[in-house]
PDB file of N, CA and C in Angstrom:
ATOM      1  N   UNK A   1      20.792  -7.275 -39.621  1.00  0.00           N
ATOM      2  CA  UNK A   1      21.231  -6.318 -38.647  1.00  0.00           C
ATOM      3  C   UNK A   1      22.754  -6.163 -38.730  1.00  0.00           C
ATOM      4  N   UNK A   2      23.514  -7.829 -38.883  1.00  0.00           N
ATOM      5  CA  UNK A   2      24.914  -7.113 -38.861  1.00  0.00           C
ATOM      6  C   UNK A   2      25.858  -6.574 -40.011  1.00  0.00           C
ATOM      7  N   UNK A   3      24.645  -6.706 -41.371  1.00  0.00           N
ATOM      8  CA  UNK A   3      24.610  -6.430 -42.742  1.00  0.00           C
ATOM      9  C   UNK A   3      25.192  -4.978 -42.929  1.00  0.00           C
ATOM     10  N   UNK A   4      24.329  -4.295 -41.837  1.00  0.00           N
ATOM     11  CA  UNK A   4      24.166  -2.700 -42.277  1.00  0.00           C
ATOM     12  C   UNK A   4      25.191  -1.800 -42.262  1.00  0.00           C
ATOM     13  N   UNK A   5      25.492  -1.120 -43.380  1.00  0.00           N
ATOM     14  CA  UNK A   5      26.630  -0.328 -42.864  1.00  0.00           C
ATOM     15  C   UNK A   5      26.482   0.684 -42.041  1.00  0.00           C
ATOM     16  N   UNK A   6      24.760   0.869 -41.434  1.00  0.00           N
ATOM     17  CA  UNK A   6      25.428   2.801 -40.727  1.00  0.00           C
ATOM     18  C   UNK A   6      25.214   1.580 -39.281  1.00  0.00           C
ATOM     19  N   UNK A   7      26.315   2.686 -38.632  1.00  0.00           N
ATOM     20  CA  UNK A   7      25.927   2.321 -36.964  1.00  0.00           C
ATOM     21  C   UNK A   7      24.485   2.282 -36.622  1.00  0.00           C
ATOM     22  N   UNK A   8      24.021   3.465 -36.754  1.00  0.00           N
ATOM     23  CA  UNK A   8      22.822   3.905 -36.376  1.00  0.00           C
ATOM     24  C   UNK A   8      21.691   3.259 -36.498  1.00  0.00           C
ATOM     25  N   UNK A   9      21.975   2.995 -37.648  1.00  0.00           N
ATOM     26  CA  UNK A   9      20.947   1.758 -37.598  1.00  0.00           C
ATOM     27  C   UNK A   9      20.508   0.710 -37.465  1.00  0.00           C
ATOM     28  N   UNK A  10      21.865   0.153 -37.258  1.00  0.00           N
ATOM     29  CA  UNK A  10      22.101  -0.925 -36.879  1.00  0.00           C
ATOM     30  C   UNK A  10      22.243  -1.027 -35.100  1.00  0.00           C
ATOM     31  N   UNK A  11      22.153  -0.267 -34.402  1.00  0.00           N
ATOM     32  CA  UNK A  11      21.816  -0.071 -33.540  1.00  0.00           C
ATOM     33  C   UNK A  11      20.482  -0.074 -33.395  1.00  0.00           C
ATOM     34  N   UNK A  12      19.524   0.776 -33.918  1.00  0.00           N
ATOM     35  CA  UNK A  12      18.254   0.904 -33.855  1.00  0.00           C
ATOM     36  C   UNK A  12      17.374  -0.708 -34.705  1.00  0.00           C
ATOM     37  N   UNK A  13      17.951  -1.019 -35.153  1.00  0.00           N
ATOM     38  CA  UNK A  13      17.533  -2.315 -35.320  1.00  0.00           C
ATOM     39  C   UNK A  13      17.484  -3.456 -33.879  1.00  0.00           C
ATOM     40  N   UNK A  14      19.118  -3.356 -33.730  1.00  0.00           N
ATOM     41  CA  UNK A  14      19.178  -4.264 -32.228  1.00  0.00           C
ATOM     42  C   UNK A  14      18.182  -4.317 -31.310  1.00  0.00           C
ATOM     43  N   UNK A  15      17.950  -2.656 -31.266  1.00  0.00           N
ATOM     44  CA  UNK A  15      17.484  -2.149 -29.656  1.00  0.00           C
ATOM     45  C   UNK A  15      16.083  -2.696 -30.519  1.00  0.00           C
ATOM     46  N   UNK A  16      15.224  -2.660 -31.316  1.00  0.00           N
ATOM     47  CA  UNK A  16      13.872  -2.602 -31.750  1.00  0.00           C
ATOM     48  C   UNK A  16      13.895  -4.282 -31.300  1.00  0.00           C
ATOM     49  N   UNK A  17      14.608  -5.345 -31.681  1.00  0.00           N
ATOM     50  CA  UNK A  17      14.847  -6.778 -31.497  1.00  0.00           C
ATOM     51  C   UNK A  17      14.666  -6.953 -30.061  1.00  0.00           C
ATOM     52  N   UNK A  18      15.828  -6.185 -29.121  1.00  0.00           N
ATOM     53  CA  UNK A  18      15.771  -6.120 -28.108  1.00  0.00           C
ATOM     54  C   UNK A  18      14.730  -6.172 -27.093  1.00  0.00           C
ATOM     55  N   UNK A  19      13.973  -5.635 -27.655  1.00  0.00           N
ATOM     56  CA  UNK A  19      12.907  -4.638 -26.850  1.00  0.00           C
ATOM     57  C   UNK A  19      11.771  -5.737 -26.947  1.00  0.00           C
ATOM     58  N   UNK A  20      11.569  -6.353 -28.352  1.00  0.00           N
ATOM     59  CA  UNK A  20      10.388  -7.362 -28.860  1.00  0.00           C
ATOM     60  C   UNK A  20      10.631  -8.625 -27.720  1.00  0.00           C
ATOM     61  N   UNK A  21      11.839  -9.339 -27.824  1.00  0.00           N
ATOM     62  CA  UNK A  21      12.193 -10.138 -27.042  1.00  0.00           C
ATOM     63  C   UNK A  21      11.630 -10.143 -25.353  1.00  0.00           C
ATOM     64  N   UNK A  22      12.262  -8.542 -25.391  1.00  0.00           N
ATOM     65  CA  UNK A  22      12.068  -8.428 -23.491  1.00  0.00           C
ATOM     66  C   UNK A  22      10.437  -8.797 -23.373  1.00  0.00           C
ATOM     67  N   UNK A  23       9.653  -7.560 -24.523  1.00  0.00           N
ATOM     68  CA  UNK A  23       8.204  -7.840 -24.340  1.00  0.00           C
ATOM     69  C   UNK A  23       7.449  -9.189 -23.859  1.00  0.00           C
ATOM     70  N   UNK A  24       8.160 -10.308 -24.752  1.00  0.00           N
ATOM     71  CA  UNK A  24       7.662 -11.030 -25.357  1.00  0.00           C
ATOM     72  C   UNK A  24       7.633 -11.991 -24.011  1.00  0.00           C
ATOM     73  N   UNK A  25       9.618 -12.116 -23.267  1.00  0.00           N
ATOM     74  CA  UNK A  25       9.551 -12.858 -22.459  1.00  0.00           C
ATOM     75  C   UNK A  25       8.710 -12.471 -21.037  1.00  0.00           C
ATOM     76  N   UNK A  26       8.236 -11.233 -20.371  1.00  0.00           N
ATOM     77  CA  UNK A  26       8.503 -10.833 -19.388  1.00  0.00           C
ATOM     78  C   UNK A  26       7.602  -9.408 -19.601  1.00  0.00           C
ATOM     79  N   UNK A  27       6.003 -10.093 -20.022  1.00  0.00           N
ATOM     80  CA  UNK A  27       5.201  -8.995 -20.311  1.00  0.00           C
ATOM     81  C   UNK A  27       4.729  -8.562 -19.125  1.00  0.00           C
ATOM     82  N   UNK A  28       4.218  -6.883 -19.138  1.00  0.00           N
ATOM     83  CA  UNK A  28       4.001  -6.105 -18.252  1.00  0.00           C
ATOM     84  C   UNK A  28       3.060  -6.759 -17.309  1.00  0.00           C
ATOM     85  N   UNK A  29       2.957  -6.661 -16.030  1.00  0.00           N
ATOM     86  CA  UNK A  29       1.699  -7.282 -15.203  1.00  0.00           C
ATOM     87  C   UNK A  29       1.459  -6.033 -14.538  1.00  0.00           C
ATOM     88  N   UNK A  30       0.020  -5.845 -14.357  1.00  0.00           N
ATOM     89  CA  UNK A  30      -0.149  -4.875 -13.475  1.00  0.00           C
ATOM     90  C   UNK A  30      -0.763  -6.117 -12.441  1.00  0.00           C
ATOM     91  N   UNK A  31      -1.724  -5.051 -11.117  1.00  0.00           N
ATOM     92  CA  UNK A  31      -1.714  -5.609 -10.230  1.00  0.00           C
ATOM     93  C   UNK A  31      -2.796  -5.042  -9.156  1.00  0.00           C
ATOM     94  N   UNK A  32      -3.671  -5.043  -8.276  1.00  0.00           N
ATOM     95  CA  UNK A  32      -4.274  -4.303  -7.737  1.00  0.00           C
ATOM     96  C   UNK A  32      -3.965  -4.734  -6.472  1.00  0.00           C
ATOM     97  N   UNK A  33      -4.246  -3.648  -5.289  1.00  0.00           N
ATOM     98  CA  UNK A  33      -3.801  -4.354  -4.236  1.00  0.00           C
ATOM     99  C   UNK A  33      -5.272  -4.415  -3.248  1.00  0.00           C
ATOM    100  N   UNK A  34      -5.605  -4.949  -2.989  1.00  0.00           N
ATOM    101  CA  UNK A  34      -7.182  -5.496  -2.398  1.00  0.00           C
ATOM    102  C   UNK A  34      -6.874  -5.291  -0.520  1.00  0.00           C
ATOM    103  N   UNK A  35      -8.197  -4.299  -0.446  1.00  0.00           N
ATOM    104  CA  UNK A  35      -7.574  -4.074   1.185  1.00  0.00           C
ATOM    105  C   UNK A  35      -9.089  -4.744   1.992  1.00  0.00           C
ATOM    106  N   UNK A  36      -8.369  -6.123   1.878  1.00  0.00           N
ATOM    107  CA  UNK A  36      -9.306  -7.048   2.639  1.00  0.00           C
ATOM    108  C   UNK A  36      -8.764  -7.287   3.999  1.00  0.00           C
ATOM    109  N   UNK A  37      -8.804  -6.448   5.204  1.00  0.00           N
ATOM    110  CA  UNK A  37      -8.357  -6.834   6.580  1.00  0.00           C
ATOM    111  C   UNK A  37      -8.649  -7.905   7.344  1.00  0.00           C
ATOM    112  N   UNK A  38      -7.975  -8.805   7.777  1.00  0.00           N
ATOM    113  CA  UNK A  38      -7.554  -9.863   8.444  1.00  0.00           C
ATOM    114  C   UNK A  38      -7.936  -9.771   9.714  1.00  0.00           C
ATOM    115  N   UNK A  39      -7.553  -8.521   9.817  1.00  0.00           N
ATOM    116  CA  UNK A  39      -7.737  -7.899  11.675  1.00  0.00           C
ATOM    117  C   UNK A  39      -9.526  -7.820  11.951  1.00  0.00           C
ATOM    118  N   UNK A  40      -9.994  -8.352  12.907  1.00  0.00           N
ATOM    119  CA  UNK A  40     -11.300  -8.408  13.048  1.00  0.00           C
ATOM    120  C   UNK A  40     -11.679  -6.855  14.015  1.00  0.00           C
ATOM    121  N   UNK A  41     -10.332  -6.300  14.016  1.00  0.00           N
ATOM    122  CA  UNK A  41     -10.811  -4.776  14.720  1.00  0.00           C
ATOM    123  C   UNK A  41     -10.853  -3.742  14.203  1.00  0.00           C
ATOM    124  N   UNK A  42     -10.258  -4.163  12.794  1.00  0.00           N
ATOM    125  CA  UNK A  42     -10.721  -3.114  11.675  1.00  0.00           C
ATOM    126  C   UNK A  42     -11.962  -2.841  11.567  1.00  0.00           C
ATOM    127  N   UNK A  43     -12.645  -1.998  12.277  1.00  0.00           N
ATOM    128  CA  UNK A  43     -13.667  -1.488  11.742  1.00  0.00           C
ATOM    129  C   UNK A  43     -14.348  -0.836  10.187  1.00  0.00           C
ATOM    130  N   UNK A  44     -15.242  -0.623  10.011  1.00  0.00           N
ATOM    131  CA  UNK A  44     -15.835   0.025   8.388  1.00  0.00           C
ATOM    132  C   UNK A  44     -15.377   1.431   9.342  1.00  0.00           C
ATOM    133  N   UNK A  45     -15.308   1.901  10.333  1.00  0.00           N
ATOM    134  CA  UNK A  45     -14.858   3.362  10.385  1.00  0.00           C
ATOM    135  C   UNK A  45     -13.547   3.761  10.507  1.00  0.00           C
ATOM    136  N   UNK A  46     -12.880   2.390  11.132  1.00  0.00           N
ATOM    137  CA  UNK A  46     -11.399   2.672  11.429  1.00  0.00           C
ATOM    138  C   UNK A  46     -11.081   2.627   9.611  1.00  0.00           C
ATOM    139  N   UNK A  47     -11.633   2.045   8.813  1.00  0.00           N
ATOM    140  CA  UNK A  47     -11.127   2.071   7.156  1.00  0.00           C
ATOM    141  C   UNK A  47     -11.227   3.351   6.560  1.00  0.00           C
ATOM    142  N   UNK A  48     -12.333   3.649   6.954  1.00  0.00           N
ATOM    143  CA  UNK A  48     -12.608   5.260   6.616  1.00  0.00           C
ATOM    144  C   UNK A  48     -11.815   5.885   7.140  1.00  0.00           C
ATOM    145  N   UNK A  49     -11.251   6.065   7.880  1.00  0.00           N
ATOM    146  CA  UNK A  49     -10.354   6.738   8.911  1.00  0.00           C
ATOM    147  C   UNK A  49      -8.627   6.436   8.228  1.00  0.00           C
ATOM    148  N   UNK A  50      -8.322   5.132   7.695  1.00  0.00           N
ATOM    149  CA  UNK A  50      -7.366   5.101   6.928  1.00  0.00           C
ATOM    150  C   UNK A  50      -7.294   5.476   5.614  1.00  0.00           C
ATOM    151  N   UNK A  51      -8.169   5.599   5.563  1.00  0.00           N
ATOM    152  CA  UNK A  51      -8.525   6.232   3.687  1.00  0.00           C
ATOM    153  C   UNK A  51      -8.286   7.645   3.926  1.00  0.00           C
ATOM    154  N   UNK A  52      -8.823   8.158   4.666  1.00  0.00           N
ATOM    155  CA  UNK A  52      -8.561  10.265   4.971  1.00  0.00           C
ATOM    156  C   UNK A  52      -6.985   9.847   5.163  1.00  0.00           C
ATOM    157  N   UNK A  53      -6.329   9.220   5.825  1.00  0.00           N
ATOM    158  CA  UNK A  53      -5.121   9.434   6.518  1.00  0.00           C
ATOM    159  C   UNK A  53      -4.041   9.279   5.238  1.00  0.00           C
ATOM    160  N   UNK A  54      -4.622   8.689   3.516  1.00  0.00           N
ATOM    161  CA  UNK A  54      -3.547   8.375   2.898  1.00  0.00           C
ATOM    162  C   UNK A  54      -4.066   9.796   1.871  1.00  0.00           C
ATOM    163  N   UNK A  55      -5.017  10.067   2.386  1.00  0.00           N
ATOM    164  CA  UNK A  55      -5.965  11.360   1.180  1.00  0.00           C
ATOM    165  C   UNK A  55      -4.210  12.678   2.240  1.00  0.00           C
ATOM    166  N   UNK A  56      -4.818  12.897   3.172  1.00  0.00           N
ATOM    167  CA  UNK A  56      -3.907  13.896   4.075  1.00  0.00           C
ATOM    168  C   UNK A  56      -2.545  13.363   3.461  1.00  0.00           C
ATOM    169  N   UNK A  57      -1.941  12.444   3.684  1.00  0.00           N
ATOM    170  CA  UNK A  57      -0.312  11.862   3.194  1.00  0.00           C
ATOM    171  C   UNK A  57      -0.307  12.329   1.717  1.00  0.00           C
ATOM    172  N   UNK A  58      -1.179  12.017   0.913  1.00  0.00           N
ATOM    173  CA  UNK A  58      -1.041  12.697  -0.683  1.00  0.00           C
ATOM    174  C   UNK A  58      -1.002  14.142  -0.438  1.00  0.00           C
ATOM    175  N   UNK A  59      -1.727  14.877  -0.008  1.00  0.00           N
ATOM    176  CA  UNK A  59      -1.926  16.390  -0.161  1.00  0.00           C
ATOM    177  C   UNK A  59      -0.308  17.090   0.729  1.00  0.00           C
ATOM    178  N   UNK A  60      -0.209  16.387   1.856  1.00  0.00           N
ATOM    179  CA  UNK A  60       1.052  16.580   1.969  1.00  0.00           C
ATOM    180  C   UNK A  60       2.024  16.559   1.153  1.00  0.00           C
ATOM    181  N   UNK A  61       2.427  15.409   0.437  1.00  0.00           N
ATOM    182  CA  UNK A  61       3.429  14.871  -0.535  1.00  0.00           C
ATOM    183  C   UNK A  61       3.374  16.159  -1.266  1.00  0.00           C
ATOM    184  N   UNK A  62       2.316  16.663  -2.231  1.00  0.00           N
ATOM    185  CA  UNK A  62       1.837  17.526  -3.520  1.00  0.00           C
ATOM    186  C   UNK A  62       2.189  19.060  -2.781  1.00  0.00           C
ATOM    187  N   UNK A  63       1.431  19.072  -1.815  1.00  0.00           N
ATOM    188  CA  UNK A  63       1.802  20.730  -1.099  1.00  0.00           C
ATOM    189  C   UNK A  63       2.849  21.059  -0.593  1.00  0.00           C
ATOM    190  N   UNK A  64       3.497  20.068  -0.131  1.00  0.00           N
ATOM    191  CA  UNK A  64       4.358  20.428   0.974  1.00  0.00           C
ATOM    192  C   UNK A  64       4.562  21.785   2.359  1.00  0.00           C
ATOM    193  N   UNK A  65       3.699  21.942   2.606  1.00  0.00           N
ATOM    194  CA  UNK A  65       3.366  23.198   3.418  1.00  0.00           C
ATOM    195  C   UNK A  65       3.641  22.397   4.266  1.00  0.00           C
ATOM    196  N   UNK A  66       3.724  23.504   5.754  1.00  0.00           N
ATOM    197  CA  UNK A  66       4.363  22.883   6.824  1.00  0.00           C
ATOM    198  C   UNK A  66       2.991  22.557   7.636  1.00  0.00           C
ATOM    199  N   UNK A  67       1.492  23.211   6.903  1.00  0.00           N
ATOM    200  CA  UNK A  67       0.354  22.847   7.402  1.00  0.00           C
ATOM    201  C   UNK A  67      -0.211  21.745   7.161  1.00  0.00           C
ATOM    202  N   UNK A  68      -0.004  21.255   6.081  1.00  0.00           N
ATOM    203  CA  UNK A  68      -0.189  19.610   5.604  1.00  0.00           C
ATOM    204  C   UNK A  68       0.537  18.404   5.884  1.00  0.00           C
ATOM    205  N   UNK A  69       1.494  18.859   6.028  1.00  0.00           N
ATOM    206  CA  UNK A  69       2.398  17.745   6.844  1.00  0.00           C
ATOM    207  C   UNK A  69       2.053  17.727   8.143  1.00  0.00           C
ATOM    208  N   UNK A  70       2.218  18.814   8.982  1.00  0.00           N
ATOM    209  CA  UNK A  70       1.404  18.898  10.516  1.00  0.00           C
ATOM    210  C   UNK A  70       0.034  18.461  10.750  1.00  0.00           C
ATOM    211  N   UNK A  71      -0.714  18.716   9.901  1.00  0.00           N
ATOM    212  CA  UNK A  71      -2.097  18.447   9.868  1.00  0.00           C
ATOM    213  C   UNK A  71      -2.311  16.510   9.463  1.00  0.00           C
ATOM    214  N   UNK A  72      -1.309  16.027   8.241  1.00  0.00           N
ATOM    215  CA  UNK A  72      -0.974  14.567   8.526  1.00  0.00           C
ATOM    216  C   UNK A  72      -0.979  13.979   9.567  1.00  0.00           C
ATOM    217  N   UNK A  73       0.289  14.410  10.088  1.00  0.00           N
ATOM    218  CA  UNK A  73       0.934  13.940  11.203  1.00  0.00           C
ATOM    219  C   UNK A  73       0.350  13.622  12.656  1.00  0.00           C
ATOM    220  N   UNK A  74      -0.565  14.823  12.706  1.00  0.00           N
ATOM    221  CA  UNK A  74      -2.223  14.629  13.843  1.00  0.00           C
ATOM    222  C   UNK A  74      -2.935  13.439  13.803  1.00  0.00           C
ATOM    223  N   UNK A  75      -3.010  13.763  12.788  1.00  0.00           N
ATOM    224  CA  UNK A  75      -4.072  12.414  12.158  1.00  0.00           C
ATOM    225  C   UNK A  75      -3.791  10.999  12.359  1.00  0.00           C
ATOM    226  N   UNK A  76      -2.440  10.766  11.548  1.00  0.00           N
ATOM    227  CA  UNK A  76      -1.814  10.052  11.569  1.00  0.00           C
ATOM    228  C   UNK A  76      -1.442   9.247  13.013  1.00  0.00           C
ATOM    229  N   UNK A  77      -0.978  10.270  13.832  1.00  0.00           N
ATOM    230  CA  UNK A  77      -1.106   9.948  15.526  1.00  0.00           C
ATOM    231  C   UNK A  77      -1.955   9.541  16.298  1.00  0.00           C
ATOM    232  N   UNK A  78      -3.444  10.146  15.992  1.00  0.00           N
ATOM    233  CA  UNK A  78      -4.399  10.090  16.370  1.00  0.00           C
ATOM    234  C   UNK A  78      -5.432   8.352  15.523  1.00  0.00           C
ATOM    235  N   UNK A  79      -4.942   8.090  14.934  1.00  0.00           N
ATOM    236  CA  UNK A  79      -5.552   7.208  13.888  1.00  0.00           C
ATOM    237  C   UNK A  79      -4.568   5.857  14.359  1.00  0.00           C
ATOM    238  N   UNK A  80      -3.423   5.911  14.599  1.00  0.00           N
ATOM    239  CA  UNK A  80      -2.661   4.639  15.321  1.00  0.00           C
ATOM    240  C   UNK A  80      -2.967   4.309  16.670  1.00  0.00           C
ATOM    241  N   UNK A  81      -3.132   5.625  17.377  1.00  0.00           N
ATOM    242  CA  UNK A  81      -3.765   5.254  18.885  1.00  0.00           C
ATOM    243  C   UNK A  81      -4.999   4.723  18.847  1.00  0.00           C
ATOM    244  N   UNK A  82      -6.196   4.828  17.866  1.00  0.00           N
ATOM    245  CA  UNK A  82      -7.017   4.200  18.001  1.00  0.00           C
ATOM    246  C   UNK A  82      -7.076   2.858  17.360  1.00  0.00           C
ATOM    247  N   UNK A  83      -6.480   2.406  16.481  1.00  0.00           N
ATOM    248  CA  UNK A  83      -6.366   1.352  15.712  1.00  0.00           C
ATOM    249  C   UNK A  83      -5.388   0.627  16.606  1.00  0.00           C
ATOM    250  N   UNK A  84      -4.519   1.057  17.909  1.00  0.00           N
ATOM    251  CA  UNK A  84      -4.197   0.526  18.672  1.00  0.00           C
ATOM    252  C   UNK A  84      -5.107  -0.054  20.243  1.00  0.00           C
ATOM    253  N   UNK A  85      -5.887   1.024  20.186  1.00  0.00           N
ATOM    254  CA  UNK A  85      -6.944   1.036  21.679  1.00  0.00           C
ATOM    255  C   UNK A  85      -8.116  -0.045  20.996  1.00  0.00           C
ATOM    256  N   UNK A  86      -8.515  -0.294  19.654  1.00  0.00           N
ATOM    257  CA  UNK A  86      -9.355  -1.145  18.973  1.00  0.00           C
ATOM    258  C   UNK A  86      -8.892  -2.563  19.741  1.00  0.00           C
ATOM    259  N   UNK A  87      -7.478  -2.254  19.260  1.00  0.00           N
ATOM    260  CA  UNK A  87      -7.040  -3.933  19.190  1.00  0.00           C
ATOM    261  C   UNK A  87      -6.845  -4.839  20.338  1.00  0.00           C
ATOM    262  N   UNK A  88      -6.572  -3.887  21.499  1.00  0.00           N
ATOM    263  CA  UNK A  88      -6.770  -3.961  23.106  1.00  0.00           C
ATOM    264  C   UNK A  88      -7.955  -4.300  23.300  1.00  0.00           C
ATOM    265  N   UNK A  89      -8.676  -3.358  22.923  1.00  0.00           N
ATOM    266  CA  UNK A  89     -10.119  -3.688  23.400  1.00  0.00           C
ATOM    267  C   UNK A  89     -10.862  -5.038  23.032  1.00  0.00           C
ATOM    268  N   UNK A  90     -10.294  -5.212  21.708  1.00  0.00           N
ATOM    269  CA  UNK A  90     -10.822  -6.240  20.723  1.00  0.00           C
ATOM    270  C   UNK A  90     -10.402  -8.280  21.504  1.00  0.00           C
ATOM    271  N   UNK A  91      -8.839  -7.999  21.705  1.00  0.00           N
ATOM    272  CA  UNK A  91      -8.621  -8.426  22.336  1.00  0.00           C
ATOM    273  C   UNK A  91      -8.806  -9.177  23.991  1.00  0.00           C
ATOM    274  N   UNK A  92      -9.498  -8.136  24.542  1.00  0.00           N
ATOM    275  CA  UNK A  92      -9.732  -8.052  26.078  1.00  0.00           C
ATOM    276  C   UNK A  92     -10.973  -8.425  25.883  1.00  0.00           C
ATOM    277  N   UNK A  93     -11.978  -8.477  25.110  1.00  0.00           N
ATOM    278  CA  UNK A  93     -13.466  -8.313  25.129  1.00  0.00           C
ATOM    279  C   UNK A  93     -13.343 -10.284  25.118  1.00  0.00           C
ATOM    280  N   UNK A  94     -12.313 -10.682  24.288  1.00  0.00           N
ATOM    281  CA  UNK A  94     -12.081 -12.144  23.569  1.00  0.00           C
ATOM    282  C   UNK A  94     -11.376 -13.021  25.146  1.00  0.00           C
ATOM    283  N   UNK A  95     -10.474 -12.385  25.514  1.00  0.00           N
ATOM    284  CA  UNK A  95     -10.011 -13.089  27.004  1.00  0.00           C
ATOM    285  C   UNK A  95     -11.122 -13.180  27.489  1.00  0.00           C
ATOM    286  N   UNK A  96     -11.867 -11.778  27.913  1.00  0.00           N
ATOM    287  CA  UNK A  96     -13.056 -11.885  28.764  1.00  0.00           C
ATOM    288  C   UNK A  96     -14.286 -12.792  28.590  1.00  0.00           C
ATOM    289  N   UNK A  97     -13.918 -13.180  27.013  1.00  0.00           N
ATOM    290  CA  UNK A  97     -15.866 -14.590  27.005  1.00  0.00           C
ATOM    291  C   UNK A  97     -15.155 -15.876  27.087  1.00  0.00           C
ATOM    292  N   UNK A  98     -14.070 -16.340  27.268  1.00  0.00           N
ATOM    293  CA  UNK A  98     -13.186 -16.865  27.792  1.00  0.00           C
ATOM    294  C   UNK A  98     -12.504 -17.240  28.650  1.00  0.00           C
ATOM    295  N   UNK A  99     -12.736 -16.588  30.081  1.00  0.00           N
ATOM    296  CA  UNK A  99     -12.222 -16.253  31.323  1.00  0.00           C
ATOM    297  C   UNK A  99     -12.037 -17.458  31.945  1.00  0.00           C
ATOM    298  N   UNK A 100     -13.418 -18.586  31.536  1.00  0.00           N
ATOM    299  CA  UNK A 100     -13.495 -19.556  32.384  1.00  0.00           C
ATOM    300  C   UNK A 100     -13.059 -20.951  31.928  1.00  0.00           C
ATOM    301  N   UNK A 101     -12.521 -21.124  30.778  1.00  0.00           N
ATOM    302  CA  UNK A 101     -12.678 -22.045  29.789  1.00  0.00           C
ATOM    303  C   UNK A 101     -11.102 -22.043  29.347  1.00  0.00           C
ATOM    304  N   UNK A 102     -10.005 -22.871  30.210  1.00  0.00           N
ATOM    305  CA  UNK A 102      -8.671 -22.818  29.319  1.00  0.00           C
ATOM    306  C   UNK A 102      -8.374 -23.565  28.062  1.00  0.00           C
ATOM    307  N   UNK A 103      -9.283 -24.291  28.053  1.00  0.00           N
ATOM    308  CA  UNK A 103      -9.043 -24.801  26.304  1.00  0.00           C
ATOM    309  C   UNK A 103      -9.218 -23.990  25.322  1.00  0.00           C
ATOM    310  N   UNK A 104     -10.027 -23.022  25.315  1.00  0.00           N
ATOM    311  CA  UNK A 104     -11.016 -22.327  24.852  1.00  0.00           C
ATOM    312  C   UNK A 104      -9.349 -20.654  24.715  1.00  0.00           C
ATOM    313  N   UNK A 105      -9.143 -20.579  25.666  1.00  0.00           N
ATOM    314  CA  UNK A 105      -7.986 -19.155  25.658  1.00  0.00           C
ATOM    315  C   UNK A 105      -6.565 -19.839  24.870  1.00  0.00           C
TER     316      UNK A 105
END
């Protein structure tokens, strides 16, 4: 490499070295991200319900109309209040078989 007389190629040599090395140390990982909820108030409908809400967030992103973003944004509102009223409820239902029992709360 430091033999060569053109720049150029000797550049394009480096970077080809370069590049093998990086591969070699610090190979690509992909990765999946697994949507296993923790929350016991996640419902199978409240999931469904987050799945439309990232389908609406893409079509927004891609369209940008002021109807897709608005039409998100509903959703979106409407989909936190309940994934919020779940968790109340979810919650309150758990105090309540509990009421009598302080070890137990």
């Amino acid at each position: 490499m430091y033999n060569s007389g053109n720049v150029n190629e000797a550049y394009k040599l480096f970077s080809d070295k370069l590049s093998t090395i990086y591969d070699d140390c610090i190979p690509l990982v992909t990765s999946t991200i697994k949507r296993n909820p923790n929350e016991p108030w996640l419902t199978q409908w409240i999931l469904v319900a987050i799945k439309k809400k990232h389908r609406y967030y893409r079509d927004s992103s891609k369209k940008k109309t002021q109807y897709a973003v608005d039409k998100y944004k509903i959703y979106r509102n409407k989909l936190t209040n309940l994934i919020r009223t779940a968790q109340k409820k979810y919650y309150a239902e758990r105090f309540e078989d509990v009421r009598n029992d302080i070890k137990r709360t």
